[in-house]
Protein backbone atom coordinates (compact mmCIF):
# COMPACT_ATOMS: atom_id res chain seq x y z
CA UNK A 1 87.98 84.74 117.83
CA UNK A 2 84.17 84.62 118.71
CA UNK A 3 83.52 81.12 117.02
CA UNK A 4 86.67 79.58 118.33
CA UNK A 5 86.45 77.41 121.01
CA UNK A 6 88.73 77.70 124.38
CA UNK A 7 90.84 74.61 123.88
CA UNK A 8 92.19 76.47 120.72
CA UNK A 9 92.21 80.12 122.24
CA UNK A 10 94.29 78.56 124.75
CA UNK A 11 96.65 76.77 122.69
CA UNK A 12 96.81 80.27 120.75
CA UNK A 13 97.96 82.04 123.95
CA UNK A 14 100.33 79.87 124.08
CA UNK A 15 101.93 80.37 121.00
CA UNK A 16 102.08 83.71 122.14
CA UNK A 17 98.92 85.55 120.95
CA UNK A 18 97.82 87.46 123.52
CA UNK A 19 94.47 88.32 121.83
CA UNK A 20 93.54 85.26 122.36
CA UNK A 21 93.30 85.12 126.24
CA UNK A 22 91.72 88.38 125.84
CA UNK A 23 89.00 86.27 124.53
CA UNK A 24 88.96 84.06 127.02
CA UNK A 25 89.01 86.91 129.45
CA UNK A 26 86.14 88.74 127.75
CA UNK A 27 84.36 85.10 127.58
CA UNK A 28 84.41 84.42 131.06
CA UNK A 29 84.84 87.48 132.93
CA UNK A 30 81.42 87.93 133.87
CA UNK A 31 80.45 84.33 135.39
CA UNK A 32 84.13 84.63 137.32
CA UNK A 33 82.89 87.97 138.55
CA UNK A 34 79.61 86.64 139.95
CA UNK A 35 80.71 83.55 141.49
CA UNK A 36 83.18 85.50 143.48
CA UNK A 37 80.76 88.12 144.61
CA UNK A 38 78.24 85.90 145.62
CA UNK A 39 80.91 84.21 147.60
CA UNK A 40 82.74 87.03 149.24
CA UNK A 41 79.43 89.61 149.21
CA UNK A 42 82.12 92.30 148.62
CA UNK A 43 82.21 94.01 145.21
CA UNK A 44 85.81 95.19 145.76
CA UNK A 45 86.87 91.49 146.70
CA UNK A 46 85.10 90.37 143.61
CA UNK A 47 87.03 92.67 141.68
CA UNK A 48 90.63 91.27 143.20
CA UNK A 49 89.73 87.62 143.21
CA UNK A 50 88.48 87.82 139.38
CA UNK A 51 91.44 89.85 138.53
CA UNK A 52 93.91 87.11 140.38
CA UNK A 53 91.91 84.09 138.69
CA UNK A 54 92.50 85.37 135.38
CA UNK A 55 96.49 86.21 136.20
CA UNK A 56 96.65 82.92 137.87
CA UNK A 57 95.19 81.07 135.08
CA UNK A 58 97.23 82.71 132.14
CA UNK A 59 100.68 82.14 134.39
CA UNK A 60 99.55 78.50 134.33
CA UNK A 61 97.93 77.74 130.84
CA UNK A 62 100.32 75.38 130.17
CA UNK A 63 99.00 72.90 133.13
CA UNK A 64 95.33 73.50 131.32
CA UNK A 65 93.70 70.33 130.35
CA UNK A 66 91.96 70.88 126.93
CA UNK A 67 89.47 67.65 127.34
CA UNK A 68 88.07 69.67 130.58
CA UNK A 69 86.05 72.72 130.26
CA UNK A 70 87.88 76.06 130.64
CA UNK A 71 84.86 77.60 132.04
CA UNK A 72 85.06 74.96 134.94
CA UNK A 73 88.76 75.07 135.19
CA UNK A 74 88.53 79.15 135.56
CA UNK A 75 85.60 78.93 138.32
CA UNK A 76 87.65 76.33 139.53
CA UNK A 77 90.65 78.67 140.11
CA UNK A 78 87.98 81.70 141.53
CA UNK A 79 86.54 79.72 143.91
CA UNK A 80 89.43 78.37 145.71
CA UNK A 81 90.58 81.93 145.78
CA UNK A 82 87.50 83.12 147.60
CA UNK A 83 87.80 80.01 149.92
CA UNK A 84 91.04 81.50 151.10
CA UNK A 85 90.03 85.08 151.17
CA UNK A 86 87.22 83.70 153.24
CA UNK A 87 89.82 81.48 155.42
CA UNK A 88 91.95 84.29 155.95
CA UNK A 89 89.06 86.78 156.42
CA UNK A 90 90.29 89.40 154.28
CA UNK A 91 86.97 90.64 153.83
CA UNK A 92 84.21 90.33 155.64
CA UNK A 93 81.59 91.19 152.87
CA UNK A 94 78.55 93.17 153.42
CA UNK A 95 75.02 92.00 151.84
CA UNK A 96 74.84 92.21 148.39
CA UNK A 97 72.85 95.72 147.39
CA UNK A 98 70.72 95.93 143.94
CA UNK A 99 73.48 97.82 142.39
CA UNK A 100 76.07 95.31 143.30
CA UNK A 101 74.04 92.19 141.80
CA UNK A 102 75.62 91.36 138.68
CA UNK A 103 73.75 91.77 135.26
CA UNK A 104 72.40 87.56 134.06
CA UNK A 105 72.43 89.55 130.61
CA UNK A 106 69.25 86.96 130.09
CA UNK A 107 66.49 88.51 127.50
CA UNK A 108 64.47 91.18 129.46
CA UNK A 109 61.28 90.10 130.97
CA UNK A 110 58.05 92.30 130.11
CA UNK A 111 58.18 95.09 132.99
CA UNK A 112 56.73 94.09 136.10
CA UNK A 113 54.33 96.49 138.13
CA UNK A 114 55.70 98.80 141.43
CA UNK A 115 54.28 96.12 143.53
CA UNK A 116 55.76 93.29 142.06
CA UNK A 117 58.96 94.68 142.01
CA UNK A 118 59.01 95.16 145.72
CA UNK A 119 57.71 92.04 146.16
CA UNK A 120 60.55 90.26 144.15
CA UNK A 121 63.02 92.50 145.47
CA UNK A 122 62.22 91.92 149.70
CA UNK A 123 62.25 88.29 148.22
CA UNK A 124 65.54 88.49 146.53
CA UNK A 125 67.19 90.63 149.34
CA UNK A 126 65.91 87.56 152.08
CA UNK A 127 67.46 85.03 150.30
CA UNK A 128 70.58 87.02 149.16
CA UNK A 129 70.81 87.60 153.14
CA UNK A 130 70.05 84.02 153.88
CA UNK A 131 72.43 82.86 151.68
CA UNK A 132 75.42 84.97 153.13
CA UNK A 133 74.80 83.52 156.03
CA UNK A 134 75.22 79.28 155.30
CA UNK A 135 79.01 78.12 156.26
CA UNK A 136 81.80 79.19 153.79
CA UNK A 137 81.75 75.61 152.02
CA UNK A 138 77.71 75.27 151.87
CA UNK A 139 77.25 78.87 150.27
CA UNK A 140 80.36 77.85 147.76
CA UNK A 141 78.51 74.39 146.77
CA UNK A 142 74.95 76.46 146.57
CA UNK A 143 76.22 78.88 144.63
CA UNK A 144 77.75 77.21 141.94
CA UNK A 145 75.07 74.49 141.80
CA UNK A 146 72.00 76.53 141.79
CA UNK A 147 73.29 80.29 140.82
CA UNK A 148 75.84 79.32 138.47
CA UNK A 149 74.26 76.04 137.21
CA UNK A 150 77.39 73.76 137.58
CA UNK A 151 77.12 69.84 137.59
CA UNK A 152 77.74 68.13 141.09
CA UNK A 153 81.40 67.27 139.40
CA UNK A 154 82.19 70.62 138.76
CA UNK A 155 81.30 71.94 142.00
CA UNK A 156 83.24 68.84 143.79
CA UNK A 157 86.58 69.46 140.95
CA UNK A 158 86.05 73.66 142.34
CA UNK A 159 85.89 72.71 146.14
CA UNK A 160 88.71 69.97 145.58
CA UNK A 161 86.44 67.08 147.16
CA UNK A 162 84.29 64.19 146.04
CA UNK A 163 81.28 64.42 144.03
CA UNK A 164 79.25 62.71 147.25
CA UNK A 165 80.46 65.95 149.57
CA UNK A 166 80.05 68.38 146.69
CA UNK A 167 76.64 66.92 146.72
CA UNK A 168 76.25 66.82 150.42
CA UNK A 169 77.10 70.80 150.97
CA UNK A 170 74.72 71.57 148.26
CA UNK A 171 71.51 69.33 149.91
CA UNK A 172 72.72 70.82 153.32
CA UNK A 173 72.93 74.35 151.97
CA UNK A 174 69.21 73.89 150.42
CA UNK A 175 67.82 72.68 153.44
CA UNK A 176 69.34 75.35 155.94
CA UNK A 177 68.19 77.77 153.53
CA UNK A 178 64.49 76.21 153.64
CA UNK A 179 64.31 76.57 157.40
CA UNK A 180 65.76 80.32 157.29
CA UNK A 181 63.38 81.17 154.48
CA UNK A 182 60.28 79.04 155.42
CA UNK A 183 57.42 79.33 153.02
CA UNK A 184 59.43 81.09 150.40
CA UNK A 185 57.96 79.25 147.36
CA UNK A 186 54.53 80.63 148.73
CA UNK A 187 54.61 83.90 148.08
């Protein structure tokens, strides 16, 4: 089920083979997982919201659209989820600790020094803080832009607005993060 792709794992589920949104589970889980933590800064709330995309999605695979991507229709369905988690303030997150940022799984860099790992981690830790604090909508757009690398469409079809506001929360989101982290790209 590795090589197939999701519009036919999803036709497959379906039919009625449940291995097959297993795959799409196991494909997915991790990028679901992130956006929602980022989002709600609570690993527990991650946990929930990832669990209740993945049981929302499979209860309506049938309204799937296999010309759109499922990995956008999935983040879709997370993020509106945190939105109202955040609306409702079911959680009011914490900061993010080291242990609660999730594995990029990207190849491993050679090992940096003791100093340069405090450096990058007071560095990561501002912005992780700064970042918590921009407006529920601005974080949303950043986060999906610039942490989970989604098009300006994707981020607008996810916050169910056009692609000029998807746009607009991102550039507002960059530049109230500039002026809370000024001469970050310094260091």
């Amino acid at each position: 089920m590795a090589g197939d792709d999701d519009a036919a794992l999803v036709r497959r589920s379906l039919e009625g083979d449940a291995g097959a949104f297993g795959a799409l589970v196991d494909r997915y889980r991790r990028p679901v997982f992130t956006l929602a933590l980022r989002m709600l800064k609570n690993r527990a709330g991650a946990e929930d919201v990832a669990q209740d995309a993945f049981v929302k999605a499979h209860g309506r695979l049938d309204r799937y659209d296999p010309g759109r991507s499922f990995g956008t229709w999935i983040l879709t369905i997370a993020s509106r989820l945190c939105l109202d988690v955040l609306r409702r303030g079911r959680w009011h997150g914490g900061s993010l600790d080291d242990e609660d940022a999730p594995d990029t799984g990207g190849p491993a860099d050679p090992e940096p020094g003791p100093e340069a790992r405090a450096i990058a981690r007071d560095r990561s830790g501002r912005v992780r803080e700064a970042v918590d604090r921009l407006p529920e909508r601005q974080r949303a757009a950043v986060v999906m832009r610039h942490l989970m690398d989604m098009s300006y469409k994707e981020v607008a079809e996810a916050l169910d607005v056009p692609v000029g506001t998807a746009k607009t929360l991102a550039y507002q989101g960059r530049r109230a993060l500039e002026e809370m982290l000024p001469g970050a790209d310094e260091e």
